[in-house]
C-alpha atoms as a PDB file:
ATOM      1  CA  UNK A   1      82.963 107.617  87.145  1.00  0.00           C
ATOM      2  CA  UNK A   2      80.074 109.787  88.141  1.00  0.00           C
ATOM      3  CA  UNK A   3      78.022 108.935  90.842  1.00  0.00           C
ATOM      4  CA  UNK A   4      75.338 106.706  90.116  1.00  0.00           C
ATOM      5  CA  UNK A   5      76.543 104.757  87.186  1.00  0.00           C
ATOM      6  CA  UNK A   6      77.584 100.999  87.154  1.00  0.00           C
ATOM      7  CA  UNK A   7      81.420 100.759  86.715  1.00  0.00           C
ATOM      8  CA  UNK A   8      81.871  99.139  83.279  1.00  0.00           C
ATOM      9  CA  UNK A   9      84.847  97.009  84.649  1.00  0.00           C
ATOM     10  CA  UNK A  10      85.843  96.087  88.773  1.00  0.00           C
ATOM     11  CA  UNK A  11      89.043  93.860  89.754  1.00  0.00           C
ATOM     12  CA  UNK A  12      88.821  92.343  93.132  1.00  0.00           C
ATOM     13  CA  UNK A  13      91.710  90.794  94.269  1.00  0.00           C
ATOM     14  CA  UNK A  14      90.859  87.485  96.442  1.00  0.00           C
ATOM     15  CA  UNK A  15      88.029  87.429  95.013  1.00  0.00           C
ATOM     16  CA  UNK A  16      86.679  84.395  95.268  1.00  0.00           C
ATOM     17  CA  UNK A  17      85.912  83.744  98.398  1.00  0.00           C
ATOM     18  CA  UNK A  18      84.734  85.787 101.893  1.00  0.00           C
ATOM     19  CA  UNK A  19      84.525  89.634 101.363  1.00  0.00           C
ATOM     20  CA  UNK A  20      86.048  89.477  98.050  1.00  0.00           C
ATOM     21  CA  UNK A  21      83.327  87.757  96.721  1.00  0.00           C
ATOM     22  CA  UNK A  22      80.924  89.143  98.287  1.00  0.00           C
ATOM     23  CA  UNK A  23      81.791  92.708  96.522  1.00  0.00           C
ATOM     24  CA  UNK A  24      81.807  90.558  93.051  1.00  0.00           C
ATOM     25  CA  UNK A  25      78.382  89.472  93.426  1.00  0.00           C
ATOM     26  CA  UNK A  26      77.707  92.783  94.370  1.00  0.00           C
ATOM     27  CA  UNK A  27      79.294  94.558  90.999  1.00  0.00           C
ATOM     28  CA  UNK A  28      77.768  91.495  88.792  1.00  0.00           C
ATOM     29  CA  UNK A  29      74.850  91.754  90.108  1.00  0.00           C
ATOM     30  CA  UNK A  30      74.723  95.620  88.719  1.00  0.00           C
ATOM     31  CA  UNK A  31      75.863  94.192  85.216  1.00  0.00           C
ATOM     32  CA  UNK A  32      79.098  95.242  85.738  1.00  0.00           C
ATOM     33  CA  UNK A  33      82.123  93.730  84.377  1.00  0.00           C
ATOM     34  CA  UNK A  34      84.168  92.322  87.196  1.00  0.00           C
ATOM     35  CA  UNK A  35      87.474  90.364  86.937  1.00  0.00           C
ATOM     36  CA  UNK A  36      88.527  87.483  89.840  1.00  0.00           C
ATOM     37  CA  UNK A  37      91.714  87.255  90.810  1.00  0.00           C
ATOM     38  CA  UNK A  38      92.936  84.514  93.314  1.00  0.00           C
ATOM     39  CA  UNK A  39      94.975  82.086  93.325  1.00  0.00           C
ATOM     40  CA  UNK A  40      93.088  78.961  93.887  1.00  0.00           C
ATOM     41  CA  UNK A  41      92.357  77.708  90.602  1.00  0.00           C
ATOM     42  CA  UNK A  42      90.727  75.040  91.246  1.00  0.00           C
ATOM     43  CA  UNK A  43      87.671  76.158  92.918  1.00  0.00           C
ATOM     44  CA  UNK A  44      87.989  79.836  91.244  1.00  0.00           C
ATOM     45  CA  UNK A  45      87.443  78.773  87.611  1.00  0.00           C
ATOM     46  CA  UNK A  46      83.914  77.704  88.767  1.00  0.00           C
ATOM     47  CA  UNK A  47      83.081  80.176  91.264  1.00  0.00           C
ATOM     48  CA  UNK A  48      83.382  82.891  88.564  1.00  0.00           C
ATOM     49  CA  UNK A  49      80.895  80.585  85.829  1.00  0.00           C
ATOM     50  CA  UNK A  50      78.438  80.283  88.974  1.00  0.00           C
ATOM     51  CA  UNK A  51      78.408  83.511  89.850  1.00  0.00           C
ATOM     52  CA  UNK A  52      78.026  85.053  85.838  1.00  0.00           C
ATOM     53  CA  UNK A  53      75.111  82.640  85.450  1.00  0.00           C
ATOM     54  CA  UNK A  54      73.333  83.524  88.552  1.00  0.00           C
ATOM     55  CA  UNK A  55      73.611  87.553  87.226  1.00  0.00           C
ATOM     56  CA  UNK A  56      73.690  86.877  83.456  1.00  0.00           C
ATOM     57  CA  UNK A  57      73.388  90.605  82.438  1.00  0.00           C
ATOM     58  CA  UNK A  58      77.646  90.552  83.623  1.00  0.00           C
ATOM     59  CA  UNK A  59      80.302  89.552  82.469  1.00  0.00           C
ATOM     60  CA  UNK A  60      82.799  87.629  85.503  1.00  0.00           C
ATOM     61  CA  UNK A  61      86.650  86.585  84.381  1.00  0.00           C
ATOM     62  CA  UNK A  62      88.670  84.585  86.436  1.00  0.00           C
ATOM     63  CA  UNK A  63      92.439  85.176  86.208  1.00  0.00           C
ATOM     64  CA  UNK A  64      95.348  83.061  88.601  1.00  0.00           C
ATOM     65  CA  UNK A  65      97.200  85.246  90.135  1.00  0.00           C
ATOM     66  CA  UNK A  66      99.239  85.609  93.151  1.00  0.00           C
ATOM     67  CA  UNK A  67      99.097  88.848  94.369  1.00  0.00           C
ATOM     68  CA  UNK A  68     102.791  88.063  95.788  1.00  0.00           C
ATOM     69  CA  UNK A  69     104.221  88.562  92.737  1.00  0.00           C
ATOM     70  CA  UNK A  70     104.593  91.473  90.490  1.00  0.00           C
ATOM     71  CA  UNK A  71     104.835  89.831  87.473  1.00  0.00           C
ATOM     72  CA  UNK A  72     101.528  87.712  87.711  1.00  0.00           C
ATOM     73  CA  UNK A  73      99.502  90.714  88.971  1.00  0.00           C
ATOM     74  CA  UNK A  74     101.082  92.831  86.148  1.00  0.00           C
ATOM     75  CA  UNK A  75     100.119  90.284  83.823  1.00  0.00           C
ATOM     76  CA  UNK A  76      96.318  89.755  85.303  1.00  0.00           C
ATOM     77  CA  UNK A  77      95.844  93.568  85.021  1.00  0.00           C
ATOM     78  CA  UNK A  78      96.781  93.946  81.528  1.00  0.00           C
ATOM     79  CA  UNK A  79      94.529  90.685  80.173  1.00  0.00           C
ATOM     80  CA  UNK A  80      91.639  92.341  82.422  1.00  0.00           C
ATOM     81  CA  UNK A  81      92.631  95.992  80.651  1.00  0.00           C
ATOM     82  CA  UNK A  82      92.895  94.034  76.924  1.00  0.00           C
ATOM     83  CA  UNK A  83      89.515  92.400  77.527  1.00  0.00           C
ATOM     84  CA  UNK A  84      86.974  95.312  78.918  1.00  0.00           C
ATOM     85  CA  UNK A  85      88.938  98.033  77.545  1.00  0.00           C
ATOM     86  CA  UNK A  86      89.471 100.269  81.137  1.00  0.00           C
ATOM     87  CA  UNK A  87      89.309  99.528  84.761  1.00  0.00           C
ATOM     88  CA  UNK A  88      87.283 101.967  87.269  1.00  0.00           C
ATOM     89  CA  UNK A  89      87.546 100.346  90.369  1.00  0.00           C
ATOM     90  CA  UNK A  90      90.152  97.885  91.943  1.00  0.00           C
ATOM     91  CA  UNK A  91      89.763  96.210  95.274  1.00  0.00           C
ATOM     92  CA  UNK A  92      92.786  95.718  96.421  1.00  0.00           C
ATOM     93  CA  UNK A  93      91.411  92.989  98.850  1.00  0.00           C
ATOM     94  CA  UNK A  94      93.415  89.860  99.121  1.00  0.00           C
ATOM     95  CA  UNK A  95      95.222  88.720 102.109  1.00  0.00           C
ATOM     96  CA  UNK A  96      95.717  85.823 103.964  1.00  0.00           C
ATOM     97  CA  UNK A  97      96.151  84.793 108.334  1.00  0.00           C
ATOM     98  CA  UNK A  98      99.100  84.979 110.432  1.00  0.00           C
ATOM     99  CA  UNK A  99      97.857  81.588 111.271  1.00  0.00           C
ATOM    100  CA  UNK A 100      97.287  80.732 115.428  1.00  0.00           C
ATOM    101  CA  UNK A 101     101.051  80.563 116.322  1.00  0.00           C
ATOM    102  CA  UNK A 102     102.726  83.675 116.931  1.00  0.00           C
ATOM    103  CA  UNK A 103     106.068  83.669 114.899  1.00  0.00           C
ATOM    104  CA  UNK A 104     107.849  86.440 116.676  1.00  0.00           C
ATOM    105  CA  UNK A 105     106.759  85.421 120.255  1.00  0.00           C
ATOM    106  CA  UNK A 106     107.524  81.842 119.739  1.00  0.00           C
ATOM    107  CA  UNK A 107     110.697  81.041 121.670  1.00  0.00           C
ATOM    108  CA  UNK A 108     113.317  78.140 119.982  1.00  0.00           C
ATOM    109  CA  UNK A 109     115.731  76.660 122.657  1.00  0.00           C
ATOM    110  CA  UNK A 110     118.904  76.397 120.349  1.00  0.00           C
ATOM    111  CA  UNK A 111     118.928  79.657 117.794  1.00  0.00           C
ATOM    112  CA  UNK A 112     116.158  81.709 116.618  1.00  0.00           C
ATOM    113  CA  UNK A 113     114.336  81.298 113.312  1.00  0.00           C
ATOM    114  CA  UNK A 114     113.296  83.536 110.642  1.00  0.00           C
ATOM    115  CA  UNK A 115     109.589  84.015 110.854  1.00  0.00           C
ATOM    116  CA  UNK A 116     107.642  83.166 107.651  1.00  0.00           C
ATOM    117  CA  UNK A 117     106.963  86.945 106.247  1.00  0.00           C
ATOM    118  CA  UNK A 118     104.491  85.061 103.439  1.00  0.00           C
ATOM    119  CA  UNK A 119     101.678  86.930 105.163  1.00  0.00           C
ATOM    120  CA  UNK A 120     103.172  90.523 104.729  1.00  0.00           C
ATOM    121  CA  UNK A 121     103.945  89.838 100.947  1.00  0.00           C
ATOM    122  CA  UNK A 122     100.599  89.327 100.344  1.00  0.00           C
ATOM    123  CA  UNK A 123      98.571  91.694 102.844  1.00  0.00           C
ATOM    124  CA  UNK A 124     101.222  94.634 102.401  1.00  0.00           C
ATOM    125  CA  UNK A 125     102.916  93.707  99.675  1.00  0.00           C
ATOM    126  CA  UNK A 126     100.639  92.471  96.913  1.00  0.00           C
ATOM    127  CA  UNK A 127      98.410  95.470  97.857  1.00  0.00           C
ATOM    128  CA  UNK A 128     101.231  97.768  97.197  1.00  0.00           C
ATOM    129  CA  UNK A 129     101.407  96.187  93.660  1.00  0.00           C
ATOM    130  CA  UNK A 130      98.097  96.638  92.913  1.00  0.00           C
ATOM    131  CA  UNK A 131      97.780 100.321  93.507  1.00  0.00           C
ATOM    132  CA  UNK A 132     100.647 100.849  91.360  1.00  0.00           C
ATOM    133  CA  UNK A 133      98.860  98.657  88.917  1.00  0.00           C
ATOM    134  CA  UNK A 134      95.795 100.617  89.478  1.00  0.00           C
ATOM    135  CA  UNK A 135      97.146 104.121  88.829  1.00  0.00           C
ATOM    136  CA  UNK A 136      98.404 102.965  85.687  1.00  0.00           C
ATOM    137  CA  UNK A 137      95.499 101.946  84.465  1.00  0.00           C
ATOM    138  CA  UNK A 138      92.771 104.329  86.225  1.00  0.00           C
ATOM    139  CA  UNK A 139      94.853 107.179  84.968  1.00  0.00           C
ATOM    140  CA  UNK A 140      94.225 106.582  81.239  1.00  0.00           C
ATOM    141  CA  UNK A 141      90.092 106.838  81.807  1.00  0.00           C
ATOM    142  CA  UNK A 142      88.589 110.671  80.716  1.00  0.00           C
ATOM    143  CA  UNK A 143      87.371 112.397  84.054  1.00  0.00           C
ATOM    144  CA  UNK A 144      83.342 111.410  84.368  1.00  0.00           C
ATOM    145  CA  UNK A 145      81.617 112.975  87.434  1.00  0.00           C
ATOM    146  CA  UNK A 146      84.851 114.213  88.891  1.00  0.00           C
ATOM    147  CA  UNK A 147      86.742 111.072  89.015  1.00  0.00           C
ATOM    148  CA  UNK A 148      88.521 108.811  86.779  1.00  0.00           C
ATOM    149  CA  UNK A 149      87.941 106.083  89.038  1.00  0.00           C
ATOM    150  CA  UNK A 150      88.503 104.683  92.803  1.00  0.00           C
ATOM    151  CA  UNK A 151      90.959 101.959  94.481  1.00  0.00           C
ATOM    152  CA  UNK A 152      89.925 100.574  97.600  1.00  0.00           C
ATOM    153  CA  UNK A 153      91.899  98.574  99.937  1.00  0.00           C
ATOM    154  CA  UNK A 154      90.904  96.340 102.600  1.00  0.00           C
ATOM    155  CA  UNK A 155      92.943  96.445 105.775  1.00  0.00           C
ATOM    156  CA  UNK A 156      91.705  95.397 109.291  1.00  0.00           C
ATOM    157  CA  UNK A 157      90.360  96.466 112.733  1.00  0.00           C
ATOM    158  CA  UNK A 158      93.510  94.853 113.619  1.00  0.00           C
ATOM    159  CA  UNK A 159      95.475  97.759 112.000  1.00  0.00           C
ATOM    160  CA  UNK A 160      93.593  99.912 114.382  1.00  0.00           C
ATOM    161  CA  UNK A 161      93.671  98.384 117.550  1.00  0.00           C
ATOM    162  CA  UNK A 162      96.340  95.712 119.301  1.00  0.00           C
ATOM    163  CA  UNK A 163      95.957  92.568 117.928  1.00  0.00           C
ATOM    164  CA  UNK A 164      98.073  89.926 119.838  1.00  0.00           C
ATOM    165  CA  UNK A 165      96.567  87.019 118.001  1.00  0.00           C
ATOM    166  CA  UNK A 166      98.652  87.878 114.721  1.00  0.00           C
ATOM    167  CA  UNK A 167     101.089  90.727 115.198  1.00  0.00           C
ATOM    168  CA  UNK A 168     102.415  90.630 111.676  1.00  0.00           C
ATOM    169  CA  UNK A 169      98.983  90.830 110.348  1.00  0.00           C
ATOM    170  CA  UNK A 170      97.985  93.352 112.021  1.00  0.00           C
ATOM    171  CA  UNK A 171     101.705  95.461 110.676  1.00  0.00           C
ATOM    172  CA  UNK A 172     100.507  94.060 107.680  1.00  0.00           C
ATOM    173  CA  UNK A 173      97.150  95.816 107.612  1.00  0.00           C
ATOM    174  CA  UNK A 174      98.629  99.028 109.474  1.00  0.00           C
ATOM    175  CA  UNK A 175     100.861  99.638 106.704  1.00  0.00           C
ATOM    176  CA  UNK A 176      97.548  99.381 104.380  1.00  0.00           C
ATOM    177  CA  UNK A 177      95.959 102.089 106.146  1.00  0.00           C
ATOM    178  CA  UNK A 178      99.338 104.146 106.140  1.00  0.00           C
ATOM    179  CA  UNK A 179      99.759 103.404 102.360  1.00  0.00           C
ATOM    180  CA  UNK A 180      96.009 104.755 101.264  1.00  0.00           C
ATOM    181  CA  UNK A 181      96.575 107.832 103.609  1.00  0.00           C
ATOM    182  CA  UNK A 182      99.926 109.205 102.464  1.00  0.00           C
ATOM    183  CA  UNK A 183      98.839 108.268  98.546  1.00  0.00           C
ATOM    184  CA  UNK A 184      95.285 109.857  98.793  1.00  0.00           C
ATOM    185  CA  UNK A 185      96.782 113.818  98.064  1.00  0.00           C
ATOM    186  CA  UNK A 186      99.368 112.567  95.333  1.00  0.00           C
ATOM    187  CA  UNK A 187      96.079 111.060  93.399  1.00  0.00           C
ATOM    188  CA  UNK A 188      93.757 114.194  94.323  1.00  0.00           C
ATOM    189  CA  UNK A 189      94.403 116.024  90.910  1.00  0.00           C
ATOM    190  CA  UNK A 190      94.596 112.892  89.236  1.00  0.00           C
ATOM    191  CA  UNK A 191      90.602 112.827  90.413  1.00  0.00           C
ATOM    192  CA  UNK A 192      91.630 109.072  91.507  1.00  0.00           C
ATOM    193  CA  UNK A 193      90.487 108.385  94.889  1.00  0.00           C
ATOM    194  CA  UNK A 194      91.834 105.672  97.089  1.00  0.00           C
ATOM    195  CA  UNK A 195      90.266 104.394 100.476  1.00  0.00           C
ATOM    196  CA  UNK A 196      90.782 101.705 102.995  1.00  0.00           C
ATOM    197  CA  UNK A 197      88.050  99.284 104.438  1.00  0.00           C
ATOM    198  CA  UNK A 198      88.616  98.067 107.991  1.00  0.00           C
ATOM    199  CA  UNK A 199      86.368  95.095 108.711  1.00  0.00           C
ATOM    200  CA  UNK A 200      85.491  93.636 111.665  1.00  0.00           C
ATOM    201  CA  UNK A 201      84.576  90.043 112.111  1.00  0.00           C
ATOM    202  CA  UNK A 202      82.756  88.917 109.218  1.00  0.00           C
ATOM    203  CA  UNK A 203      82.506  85.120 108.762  1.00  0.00           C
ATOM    204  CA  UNK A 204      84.905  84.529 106.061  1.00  0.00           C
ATOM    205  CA  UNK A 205      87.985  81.585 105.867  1.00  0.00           C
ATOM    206  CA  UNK A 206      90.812  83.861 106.815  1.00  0.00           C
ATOM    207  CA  UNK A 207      89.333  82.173 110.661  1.00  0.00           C
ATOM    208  CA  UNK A 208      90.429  78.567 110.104  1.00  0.00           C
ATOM    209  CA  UNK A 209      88.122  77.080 113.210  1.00  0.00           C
ATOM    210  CA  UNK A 210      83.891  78.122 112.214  1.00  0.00           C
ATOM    211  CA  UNK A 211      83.633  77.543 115.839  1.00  0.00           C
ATOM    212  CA  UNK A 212      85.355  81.195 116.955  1.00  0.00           C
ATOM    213  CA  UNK A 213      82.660  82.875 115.413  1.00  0.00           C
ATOM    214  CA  UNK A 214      80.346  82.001 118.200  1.00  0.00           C
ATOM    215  CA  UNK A 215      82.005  83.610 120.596  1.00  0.00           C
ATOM    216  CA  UNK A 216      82.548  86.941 118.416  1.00  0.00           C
ATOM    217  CA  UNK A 217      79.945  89.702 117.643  1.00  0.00           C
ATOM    218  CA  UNK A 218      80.066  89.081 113.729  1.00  0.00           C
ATOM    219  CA  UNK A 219      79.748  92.253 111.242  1.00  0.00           C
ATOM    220  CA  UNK A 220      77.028  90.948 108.443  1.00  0.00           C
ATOM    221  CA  UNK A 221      78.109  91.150 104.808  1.00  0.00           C
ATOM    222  CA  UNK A 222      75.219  93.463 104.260  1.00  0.00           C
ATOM    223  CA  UNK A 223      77.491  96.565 106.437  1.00  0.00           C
ATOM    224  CA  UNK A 224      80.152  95.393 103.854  1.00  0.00           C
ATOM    225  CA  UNK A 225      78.624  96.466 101.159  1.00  0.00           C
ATOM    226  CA  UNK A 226      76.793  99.485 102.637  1.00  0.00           C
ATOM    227  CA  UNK A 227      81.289 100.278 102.936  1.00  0.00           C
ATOM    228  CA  UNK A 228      81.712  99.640  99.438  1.00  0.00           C
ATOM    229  CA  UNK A 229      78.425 101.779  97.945  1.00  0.00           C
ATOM    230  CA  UNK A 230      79.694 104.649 100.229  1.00  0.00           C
ATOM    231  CA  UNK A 231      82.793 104.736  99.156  1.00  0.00           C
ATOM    232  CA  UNK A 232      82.483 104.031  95.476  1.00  0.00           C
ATOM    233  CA  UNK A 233      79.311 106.380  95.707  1.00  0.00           C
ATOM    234  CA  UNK A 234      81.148 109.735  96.535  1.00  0.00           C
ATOM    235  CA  UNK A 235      84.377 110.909  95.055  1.00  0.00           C
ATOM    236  CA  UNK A 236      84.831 113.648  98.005  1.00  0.00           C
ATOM    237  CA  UNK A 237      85.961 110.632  99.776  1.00  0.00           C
ATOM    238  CA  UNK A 238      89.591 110.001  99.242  1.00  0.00           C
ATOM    239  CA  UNK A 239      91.913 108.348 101.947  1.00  0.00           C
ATOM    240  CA  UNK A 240      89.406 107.372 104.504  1.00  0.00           C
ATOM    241  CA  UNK A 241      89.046 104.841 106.497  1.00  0.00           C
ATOM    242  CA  UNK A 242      86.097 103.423 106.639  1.00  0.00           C
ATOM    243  CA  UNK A 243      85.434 100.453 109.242  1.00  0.00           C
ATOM    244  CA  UNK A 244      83.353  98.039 108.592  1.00  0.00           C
ATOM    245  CA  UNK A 245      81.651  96.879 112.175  1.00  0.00           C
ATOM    246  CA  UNK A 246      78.112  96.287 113.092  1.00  0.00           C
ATOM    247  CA  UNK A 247      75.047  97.132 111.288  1.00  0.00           C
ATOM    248  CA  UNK A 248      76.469 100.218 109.604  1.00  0.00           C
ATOM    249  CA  UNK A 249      80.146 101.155 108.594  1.00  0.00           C
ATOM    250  CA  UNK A 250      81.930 104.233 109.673  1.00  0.00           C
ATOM    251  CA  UNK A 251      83.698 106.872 108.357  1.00  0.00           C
ATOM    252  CA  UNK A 252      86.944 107.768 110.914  1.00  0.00           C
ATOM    253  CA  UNK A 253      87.160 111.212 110.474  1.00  0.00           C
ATOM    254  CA  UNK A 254      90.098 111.896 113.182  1.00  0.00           C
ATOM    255  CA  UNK A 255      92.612 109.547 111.201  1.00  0.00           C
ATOM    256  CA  UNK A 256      95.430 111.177 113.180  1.00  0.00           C
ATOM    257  CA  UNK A 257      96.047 114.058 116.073  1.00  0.00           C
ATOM    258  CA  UNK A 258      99.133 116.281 114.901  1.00  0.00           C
ATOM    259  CA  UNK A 259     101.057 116.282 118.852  1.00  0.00           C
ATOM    260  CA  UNK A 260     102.396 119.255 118.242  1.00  0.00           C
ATOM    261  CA  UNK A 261     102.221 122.450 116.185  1.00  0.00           C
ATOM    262  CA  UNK A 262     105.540 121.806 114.875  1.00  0.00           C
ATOM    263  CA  UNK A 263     104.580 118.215 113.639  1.00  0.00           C
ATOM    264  CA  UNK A 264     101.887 119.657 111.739  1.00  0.00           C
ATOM    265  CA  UNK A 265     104.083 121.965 110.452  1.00  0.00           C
ATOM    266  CA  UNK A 266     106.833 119.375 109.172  1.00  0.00           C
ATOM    267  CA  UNK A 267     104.562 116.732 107.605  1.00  0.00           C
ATOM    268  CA  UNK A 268     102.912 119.099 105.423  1.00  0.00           C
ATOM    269  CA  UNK A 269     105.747 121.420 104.607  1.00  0.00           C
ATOM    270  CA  UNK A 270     107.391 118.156 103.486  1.00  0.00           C
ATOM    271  CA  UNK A 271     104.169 117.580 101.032  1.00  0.00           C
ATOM    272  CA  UNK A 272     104.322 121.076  99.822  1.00  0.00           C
ATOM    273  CA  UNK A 273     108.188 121.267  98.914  1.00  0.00           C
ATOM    274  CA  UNK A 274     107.628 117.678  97.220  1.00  0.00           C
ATOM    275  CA  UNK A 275     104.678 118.988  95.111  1.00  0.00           C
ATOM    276  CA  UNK A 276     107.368 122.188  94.426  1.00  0.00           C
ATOM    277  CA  UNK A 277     109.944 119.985  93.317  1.00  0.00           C
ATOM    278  CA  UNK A 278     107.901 117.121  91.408  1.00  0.00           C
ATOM    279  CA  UNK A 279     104.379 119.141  90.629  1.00  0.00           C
ATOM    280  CA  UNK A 280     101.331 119.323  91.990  1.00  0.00           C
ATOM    281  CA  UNK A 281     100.675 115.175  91.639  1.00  0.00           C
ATOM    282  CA  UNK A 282     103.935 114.621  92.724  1.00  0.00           C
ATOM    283  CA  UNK A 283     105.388 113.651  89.721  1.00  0.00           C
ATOM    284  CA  UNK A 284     102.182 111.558  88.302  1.00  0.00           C
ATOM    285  CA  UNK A 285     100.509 112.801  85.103  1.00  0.00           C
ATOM    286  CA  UNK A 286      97.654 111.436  83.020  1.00  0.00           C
ATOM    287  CA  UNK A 287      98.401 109.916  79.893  1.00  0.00           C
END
């Protein structure tokens, strides 16, 4: 996808609602071809038919899908790959609250209970299924511009600093950011990139009570998608994360400190006798 051009087909997961949609009005309206999945039907269906007749020049699909589940997003990806004929970019972007109890915290008099993991199938989980869904399909586009096309996955500030409110959200989201960093050099000479977003507060319905957000400095939807043009934009960028906070994202740069000479050493002579062993994409070849 060189730099520049409109992306002739975008999935967003969660995308019909809060920052997913936001990034689907932002493809349609470049007369891209962008694909919904979510898995409120009810609401979806017409969200999508609003949103292609407000930018008729696109073309907007809605397809049910919980991202929970293999089989439906396997399913969702190949309709979406039957209809427009490639994918270039995937958001990997749905994900759902801890809620305002704290599950692991929360003390039970008689024996303890098993905390509800819904929200890491779906905010760790279902975006582990989607870039394995992605590659698949990403893989089989010709090089154009020096990239085949981009995934981008949206994690939290939460995975970055302590987040009391929803510990297993905020695992959830750190294991997003690990994910995107330790799969960014097996897709370098694929010339797929893969990054992470990191947003801040943005007023979206993963905050059940409206009310919070006046206590909160809110990131506008307008830094969002200054996030998404950067990172879509240039294909030098591969397994950043980019946070999305104020009036203009950033680009963390110092995603770890090695401790020690010898860590450094380890965690990339481990990289180099996998590529030895499985090739230089570790084991991943275009079609």
């Amino acid at each position: 996808m060189a730099i520049g051009t409109i992306p002739k087909s975008v999935i967003v997961t969660g995308g019909a609602s809060g920052i997913g949609l936001t990034i689907v009005c932002h493809f349609a309206s470049q007369g891209g071809k962008v694909a919904i999945f979510d898995v409120n039907a009810a609401s979806s269906k017409s969200i999508a038919s609003d949103v292609a007749s407000e930018y008729p020049q696109s073309t907007v699909t809605f397809h049910q899908c919980d991202v929970s589940s293999w089989k439906e997003q396997a399913q969702a990806f190949s309709d979406v790959y039957d209809a427009f004929g490639r994918i270039d970019i995937v958001f990997a972007n749905a994900g759902i609250a801890e809620g305002m109890s704290n599950a692991l915290a929360t003390i039970h008099p008689d024996a303890p209970q098993e905390p509800n993991l819904k929200v890491v199938a779906v905010d760790l989980n279902g975006v582990i299924y989607s870039v394995k869904l992605a590659i698949h399909y990403i893989s089989k586009n010709e090089i154009s511009g020096g990239s085949r096309g981009s995934i981008i996955c949206t994690a939290s500030d939460a995975a970055l600093y302590p987040f009391p409110v929803g510990p297993m959200y905020a695992a959830a989201k750190a294991g997003v950011i690990g994910l995107v960093r330790s799969t960014a050099p097996i897709l370098e000479d694929l010339k797929i990139q893969i990054n992470t977003m990191a947003p801040a507060a943005l007023v979206t319905n993963i905050i059940p009570d409206p009310e919070m957000y006046k206590h909160m400095v809110v990131t506008p939807m307008s830094t969002l998608i200054k996030g998404v043009s950067q990172i879509t934009g240039d294909t030098s960028l591969n397994g950043k994360v980019v946070e999305i906070h104020d009036e203009e994202p950033t680009i963390r740069d110092e995603p770890y400190h090695f401790v020690s000479d010898g860590t450094r050493h380890n965690q990339e002579k481990a990289w180099e006798m996998f590529k030895f062993f499985k090739g230089s994409t570790g084991g991943l070849h275009a079609p």
